[in-house]
N, C-alpha and C. Protein backbone atom coordinates (compact mmCIF):
# COMPACT_ATOMS: atom_id res chain seq x y z
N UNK A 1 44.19 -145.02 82.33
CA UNK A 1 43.65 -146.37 82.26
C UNK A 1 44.79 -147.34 82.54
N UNK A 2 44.22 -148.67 82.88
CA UNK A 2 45.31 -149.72 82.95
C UNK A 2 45.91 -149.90 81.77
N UNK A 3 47.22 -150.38 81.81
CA UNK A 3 47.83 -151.07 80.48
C UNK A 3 47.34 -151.98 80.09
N UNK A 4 48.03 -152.96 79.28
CA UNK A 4 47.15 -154.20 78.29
C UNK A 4 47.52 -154.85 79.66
N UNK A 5 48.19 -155.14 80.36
CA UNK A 5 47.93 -156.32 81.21
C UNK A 5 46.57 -156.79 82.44
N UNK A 6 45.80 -155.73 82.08
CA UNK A 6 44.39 -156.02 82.57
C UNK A 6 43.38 -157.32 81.31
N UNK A 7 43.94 -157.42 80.51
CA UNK A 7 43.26 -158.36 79.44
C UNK A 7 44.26 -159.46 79.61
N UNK A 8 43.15 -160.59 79.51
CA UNK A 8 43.92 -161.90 79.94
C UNK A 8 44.78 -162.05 78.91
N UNK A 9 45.79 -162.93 79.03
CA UNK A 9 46.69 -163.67 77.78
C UNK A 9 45.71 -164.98 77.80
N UNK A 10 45.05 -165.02 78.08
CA UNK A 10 44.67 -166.93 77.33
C UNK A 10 43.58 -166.53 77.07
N UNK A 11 42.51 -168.08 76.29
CA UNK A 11 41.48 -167.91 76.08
C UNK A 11 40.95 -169.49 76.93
N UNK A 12 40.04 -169.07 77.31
CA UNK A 12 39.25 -170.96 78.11
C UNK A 12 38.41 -170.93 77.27
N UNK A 13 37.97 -172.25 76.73
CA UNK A 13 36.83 -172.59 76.22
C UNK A 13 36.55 -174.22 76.85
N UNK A 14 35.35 -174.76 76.51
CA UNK A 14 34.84 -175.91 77.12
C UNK A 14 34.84 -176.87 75.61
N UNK A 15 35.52 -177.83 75.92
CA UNK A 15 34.99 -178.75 74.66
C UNK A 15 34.00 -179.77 74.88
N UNK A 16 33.50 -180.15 73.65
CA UNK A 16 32.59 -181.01 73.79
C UNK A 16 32.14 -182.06 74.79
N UNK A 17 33.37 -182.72 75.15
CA UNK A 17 33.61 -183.64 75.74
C UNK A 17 33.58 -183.44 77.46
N UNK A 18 33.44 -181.81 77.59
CA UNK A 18 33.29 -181.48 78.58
C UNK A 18 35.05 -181.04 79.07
N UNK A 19 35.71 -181.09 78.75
CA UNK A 19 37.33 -180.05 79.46
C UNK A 19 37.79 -179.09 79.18
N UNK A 20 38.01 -178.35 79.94
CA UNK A 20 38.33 -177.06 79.72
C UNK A 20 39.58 -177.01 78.87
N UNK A 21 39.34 -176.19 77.91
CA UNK A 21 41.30 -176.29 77.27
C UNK A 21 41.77 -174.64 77.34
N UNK A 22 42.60 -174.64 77.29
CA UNK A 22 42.91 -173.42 77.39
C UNK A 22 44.80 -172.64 76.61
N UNK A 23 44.57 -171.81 76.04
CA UNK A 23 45.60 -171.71 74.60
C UNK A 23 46.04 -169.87 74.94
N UNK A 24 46.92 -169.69 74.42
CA UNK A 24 47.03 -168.19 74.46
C UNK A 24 46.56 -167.40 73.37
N UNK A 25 45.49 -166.21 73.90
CA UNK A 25 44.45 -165.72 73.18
C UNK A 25 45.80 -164.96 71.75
N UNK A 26 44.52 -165.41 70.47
CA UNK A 26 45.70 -164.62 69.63
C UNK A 26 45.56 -163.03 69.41
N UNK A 27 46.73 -162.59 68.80
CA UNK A 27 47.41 -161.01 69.00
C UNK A 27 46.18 -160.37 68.63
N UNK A 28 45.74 -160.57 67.87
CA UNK A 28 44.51 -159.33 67.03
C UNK A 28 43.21 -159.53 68.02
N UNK A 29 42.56 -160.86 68.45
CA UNK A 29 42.23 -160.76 69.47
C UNK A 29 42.31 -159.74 70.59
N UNK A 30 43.47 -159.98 71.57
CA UNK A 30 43.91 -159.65 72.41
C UNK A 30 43.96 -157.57 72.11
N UNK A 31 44.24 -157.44 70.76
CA UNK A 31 44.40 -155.84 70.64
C UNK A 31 42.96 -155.47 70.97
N UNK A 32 42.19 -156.49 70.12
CA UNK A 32 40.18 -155.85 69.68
C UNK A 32 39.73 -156.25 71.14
N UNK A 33 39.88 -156.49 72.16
CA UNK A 33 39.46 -156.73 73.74
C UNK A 33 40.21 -155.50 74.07
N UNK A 34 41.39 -154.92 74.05
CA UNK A 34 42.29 -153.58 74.95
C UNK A 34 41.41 -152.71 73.99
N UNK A 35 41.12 -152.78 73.04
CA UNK A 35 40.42 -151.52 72.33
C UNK A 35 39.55 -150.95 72.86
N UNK A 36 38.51 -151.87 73.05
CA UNK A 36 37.06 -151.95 73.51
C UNK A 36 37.28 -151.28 74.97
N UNK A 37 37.96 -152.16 75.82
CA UNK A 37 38.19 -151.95 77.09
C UNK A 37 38.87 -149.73 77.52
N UNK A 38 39.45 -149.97 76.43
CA UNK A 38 39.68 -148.15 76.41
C UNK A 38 38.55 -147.52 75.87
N UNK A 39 38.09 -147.61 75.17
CA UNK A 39 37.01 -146.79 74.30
C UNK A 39 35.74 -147.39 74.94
N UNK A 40 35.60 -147.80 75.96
CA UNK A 40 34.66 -148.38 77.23
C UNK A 40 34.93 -147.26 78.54
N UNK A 41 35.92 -147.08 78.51
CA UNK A 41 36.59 -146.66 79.46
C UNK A 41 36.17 -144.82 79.21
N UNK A 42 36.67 -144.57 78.22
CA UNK A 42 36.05 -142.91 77.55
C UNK A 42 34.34 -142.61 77.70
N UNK A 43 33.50 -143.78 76.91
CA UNK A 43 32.29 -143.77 77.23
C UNK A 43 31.52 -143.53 78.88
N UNK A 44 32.67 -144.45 79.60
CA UNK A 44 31.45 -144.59 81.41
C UNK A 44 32.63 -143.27 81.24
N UNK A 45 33.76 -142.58 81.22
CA UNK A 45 33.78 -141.06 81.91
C UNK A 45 33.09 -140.34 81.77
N UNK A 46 32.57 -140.44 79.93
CA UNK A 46 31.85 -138.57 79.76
C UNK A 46 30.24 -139.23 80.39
N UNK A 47 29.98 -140.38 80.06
CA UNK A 47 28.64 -140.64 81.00
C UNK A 47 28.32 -139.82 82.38
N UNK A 48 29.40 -140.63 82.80
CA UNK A 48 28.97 -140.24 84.55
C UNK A 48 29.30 -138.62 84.89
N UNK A 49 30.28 -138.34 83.73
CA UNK A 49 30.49 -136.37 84.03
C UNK A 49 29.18 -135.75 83.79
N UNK A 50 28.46 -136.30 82.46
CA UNK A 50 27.58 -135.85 82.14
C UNK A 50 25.90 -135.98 82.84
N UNK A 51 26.38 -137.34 84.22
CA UNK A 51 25.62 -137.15 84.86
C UNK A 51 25.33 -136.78 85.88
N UNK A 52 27.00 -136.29 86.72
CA UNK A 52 27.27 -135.55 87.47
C UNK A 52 26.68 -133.53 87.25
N UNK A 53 26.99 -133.51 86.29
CA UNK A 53 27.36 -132.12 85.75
C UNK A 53 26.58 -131.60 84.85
N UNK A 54 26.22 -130.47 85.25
CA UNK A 54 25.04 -129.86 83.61
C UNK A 54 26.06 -129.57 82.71
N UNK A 55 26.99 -130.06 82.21
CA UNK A 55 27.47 -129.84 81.04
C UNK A 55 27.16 -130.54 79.44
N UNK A 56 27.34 -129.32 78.66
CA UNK A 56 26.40 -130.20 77.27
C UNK A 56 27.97 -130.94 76.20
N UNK A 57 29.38 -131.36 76.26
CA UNK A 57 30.30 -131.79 76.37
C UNK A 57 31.22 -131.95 76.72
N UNK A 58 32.15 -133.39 76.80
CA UNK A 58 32.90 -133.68 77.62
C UNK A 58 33.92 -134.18 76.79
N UNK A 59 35.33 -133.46 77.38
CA UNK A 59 36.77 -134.03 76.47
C UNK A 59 37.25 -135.17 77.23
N UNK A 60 37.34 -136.20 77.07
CA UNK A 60 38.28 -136.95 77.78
C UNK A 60 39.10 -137.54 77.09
N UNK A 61 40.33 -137.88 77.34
CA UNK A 61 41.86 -138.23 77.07
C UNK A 61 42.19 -139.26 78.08
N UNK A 62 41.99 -140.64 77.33
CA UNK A 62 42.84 -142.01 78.09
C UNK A 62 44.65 -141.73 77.74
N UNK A 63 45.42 -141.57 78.90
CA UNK A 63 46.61 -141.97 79.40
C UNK A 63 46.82 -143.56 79.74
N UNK A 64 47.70 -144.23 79.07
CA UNK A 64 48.07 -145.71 79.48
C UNK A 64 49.33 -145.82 79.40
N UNK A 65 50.24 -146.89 79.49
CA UNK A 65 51.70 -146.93 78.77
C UNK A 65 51.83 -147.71 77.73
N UNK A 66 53.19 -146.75 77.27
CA UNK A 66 52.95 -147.12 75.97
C UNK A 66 54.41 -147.41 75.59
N UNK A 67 54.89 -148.33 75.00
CA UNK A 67 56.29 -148.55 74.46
C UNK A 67 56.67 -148.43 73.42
N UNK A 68 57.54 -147.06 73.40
CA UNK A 68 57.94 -146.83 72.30
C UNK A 68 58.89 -147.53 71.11
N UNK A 69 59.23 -146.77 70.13
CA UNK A 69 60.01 -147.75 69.39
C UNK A 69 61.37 -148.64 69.83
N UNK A 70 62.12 -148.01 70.87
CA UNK A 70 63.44 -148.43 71.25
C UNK A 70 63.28 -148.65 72.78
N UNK A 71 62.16 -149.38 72.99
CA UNK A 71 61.57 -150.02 74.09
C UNK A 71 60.82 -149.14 75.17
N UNK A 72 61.41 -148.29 75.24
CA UNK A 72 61.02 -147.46 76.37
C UNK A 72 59.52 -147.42 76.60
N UNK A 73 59.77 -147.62 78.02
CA UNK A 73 57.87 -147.38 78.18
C UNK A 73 57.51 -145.90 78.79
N UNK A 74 56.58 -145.98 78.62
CA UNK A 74 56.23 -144.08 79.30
C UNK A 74 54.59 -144.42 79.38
N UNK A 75 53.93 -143.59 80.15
CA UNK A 75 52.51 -143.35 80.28
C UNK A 75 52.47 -141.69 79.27
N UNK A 76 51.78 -142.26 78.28
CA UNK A 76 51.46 -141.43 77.25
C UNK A 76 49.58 -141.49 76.91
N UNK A 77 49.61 -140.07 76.30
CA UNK A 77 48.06 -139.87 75.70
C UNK A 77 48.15 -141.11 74.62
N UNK A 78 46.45 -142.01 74.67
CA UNK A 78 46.34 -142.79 73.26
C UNK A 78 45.23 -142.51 72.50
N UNK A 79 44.08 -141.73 73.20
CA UNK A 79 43.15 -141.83 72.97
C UNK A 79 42.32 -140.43 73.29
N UNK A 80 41.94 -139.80 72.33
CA UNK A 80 41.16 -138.45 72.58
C UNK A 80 39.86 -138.00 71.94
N UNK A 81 38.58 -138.03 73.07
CA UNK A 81 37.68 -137.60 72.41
C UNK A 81 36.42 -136.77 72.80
N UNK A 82 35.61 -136.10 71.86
CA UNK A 82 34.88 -135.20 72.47
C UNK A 82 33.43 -135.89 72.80
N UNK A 83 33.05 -136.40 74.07
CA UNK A 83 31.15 -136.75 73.45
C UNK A 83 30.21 -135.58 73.95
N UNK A 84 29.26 -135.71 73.30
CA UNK A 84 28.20 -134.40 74.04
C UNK A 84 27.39 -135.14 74.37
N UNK A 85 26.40 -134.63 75.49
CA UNK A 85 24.98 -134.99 75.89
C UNK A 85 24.30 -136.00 74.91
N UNK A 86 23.97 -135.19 73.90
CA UNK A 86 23.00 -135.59 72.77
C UNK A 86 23.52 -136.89 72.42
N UNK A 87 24.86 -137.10 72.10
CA UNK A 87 25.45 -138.53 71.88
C UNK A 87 25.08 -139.31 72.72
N UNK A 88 25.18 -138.88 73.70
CA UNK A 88 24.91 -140.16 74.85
C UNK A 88 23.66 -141.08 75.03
N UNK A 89 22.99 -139.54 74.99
CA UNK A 89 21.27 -140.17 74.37
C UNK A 89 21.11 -140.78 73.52
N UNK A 90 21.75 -140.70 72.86
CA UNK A 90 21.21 -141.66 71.42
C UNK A 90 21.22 -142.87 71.83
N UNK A 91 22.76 -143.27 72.55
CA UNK A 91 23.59 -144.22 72.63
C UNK A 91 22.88 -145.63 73.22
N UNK A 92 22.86 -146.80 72.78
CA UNK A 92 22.21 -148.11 73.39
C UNK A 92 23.08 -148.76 74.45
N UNK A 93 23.41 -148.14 75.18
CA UNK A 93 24.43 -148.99 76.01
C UNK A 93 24.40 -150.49 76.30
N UNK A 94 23.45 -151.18 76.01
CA UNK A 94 23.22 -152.53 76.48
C UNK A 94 23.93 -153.37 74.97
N UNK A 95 23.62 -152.64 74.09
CA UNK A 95 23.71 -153.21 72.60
C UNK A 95 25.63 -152.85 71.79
N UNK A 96 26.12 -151.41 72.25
CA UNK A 96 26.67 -150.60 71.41
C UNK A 96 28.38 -151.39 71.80
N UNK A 97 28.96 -151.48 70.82
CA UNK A 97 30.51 -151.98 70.27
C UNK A 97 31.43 -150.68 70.41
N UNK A 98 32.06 -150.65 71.60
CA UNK A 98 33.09 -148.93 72.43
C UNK A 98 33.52 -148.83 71.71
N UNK A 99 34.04 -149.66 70.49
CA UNK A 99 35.16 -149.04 69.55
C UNK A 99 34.40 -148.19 68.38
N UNK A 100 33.19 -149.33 67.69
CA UNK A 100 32.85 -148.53 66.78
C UNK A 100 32.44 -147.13 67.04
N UNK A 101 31.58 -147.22 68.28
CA UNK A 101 30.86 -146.07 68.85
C UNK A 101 32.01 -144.78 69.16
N UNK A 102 33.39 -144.80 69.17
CA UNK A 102 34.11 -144.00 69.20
C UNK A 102 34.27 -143.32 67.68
N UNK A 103 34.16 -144.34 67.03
CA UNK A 103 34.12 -143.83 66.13
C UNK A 103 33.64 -142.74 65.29
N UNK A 104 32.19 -142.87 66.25
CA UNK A 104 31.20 -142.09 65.55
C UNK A 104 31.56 -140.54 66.02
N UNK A 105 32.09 -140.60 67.09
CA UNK A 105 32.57 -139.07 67.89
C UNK A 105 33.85 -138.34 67.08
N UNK A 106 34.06 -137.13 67.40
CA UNK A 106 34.89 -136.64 67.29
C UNK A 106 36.14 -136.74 68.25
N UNK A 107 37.21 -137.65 67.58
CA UNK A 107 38.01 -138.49 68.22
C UNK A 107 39.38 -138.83 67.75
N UNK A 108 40.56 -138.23 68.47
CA UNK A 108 41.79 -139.02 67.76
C UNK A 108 42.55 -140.30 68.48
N UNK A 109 42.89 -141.00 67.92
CA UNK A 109 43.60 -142.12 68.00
C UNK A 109 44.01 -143.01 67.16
N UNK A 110 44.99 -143.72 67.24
CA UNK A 110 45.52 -144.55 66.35
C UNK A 110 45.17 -146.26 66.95
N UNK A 111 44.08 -146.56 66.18
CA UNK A 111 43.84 -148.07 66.72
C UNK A 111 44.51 -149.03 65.93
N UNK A 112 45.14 -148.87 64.75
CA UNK A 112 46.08 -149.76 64.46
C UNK A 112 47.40 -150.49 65.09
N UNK A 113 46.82 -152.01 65.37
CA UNK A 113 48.18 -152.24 65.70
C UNK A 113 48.97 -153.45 65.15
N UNK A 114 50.08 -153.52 65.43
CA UNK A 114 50.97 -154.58 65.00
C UNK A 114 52.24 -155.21 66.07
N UNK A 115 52.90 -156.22 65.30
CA UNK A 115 53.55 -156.69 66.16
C UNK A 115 54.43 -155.85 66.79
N UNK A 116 55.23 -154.76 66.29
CA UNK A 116 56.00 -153.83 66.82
C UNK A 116 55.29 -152.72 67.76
N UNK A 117 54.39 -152.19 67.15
CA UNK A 117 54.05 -151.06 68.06
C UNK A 117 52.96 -151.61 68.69
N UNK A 118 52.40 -152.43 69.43
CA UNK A 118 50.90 -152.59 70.21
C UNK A 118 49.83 -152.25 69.75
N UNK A 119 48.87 -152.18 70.68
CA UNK A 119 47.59 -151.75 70.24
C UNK A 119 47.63 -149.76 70.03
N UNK A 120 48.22 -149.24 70.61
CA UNK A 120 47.99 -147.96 70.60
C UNK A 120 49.04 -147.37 70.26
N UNK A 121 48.95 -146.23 69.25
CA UNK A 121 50.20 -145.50 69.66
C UNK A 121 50.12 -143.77 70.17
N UNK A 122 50.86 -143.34 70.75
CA UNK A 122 51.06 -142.11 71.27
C UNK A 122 50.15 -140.61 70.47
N UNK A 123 49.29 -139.81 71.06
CA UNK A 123 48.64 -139.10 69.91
C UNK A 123 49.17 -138.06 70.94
N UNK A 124 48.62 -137.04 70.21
CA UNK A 124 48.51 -135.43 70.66
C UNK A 124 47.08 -135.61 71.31
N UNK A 125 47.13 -135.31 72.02
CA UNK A 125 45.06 -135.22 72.46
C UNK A 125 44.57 -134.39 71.95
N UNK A 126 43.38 -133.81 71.90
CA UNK A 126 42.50 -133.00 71.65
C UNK A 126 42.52 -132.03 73.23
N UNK A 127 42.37 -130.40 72.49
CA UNK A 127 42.45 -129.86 73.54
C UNK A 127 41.42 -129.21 73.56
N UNK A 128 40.95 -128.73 75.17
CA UNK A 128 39.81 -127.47 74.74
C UNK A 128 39.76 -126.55 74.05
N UNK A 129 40.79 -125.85 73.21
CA UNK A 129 41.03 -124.98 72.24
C UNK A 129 40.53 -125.41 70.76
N UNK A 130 41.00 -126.31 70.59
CA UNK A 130 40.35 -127.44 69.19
C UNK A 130 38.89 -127.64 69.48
N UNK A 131 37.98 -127.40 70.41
CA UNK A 131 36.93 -128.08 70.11
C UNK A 131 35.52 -126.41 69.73
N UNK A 132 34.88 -126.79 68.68
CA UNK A 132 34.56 -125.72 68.34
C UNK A 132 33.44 -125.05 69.38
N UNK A 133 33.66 -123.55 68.93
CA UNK A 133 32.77 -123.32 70.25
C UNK A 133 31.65 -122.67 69.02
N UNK A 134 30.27 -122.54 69.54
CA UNK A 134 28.84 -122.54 69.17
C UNK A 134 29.34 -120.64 69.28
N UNK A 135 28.37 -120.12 67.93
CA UNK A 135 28.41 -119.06 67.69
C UNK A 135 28.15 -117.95 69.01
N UNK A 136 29.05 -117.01 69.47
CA UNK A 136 28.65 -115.95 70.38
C UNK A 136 29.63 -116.58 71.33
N UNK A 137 29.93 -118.10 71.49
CA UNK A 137 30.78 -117.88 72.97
C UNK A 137 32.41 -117.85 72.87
N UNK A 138 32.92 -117.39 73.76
CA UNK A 138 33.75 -117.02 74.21
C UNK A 138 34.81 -117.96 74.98
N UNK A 139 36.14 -118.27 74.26
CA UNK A 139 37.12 -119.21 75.29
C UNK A 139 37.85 -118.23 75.87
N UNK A 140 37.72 -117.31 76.74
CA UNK A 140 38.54 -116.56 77.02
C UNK A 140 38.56 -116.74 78.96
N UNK A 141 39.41 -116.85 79.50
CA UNK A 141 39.53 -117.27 80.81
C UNK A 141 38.59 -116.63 81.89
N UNK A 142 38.17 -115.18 81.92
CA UNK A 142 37.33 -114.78 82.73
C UNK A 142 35.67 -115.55 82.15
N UNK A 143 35.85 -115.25 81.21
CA UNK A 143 34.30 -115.95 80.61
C UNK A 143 34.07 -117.24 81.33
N UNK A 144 35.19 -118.46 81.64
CA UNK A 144 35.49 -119.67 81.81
C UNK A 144 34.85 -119.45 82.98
N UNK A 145 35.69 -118.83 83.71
CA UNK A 145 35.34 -118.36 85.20
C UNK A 145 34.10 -118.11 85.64
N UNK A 146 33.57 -117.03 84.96
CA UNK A 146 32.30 -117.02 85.50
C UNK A 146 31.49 -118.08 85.10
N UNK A 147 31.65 -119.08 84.38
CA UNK A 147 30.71 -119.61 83.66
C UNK A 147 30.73 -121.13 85.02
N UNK A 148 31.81 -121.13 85.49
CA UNK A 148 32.33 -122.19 86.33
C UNK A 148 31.48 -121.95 87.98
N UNK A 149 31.86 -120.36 87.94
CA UNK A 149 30.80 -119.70 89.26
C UNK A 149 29.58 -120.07 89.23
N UNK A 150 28.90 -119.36 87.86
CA UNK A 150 26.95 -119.74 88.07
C UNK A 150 26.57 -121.24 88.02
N UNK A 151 27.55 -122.25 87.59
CA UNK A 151 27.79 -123.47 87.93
C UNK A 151 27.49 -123.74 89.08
N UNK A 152 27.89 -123.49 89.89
CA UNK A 152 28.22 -124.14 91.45
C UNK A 152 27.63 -123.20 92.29
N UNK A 153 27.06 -122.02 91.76
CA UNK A 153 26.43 -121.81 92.37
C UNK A 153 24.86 -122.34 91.92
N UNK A 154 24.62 -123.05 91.15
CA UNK A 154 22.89 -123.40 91.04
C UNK A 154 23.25 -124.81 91.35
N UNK A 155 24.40 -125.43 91.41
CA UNK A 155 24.68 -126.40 92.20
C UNK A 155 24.29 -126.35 93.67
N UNK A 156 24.77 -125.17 94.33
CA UNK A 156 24.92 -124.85 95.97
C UNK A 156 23.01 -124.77 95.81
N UNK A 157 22.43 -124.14 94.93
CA UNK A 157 21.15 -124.17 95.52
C UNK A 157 20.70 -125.10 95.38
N UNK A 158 20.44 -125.84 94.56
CA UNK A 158 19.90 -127.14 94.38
C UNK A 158 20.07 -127.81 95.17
N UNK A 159 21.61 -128.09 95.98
CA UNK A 159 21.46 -129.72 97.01
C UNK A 159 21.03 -128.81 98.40
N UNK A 160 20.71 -127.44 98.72
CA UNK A 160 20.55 -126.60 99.29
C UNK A 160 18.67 -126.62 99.50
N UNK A 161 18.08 -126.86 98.47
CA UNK A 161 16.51 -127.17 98.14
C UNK A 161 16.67 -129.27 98.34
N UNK A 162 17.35 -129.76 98.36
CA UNK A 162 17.49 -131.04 98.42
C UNK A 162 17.62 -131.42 99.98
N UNK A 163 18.51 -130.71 100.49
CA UNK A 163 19.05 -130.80 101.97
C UNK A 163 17.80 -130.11 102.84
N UNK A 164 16.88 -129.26 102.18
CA UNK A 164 15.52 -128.04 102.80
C UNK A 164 14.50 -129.02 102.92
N UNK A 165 14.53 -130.15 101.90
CA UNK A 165 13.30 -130.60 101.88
C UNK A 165 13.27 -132.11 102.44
N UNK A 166 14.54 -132.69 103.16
CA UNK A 166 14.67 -133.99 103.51
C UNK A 166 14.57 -133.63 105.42
């Protein structure tokens, strides 16, 4: 994802009188807009994977930069989480708040921030190993494999019956 400099520094508002004034948006502000904007950002991925893809969950891990304590910047993990199908469905997209709604997932990150460390700080992500697997299956790499094959292949038939019938 972009860094915080995709969120404006100011705020415009209109006064009464009709003029625009315009002030620099304050810090906690400015964090609860980059929040949203990441945990917005997690939501439209596993969406569109999930509407790309018959898969029933999706890990995604926002990368941004991040400055550490003794300035240094680096593009680091901030944000890690699992959504499934079923979440999505639930989900009101017209209505729903990205941050709280992260919440509700199985998800690490550190959204606390302050004047020293920013809005985010550096996590471990969540890996496919951590995420539990449903009784009987198998993380074991050939399993992966084939499971990736009958994938693409009912993929190949499908746009195959799509491409037959146009």
């Amino acid at each position: 994802m972009n860094d915080a400099s995709v969120i404006p520094a100011e705020v415009k508002t209109l006064s009464a009188s009709g003029k625009l004034s315009v002030k620099a948006m304050p810090r906690q502000q400015f964090h609860e807009v980059y929040q949203d904007y990441i945990c917005g950002g997690v939501l439209r991925v596993a969406r569109e994977m999930c509407a790309l893809l018959p898969v029933e969950e999706v890990l995604v891990t926002v990368l941004t930069t991040v400055v550490d304590s003794v300035g240094r910047s680096a593009e680091r993990p901030v944000l890690s989480a699992v959504v499934t199908r079923s979440a999505l469905e639930d989900m009101n997209f017209e209505r729903l708040d990205p941050s709280d709604t992260i919440e509700t997932l199985a998800f690490c990150g550190d959204f606390k921030a302050s004047r020293k460390t920013g809005a985010f700080q550096s996590i471990v992500p969540i890996k496919y190993e951590h995420v539990a697997l449903a009784p009987g299956e198998s993380a074991d790499m050939s399993a992966l494999i084939r499971q990736a094959v009958n994938l693409r292949n009912d993929l190949k038939e499908r746009l195959n019956q799509v491409h037959g019938a146009s």
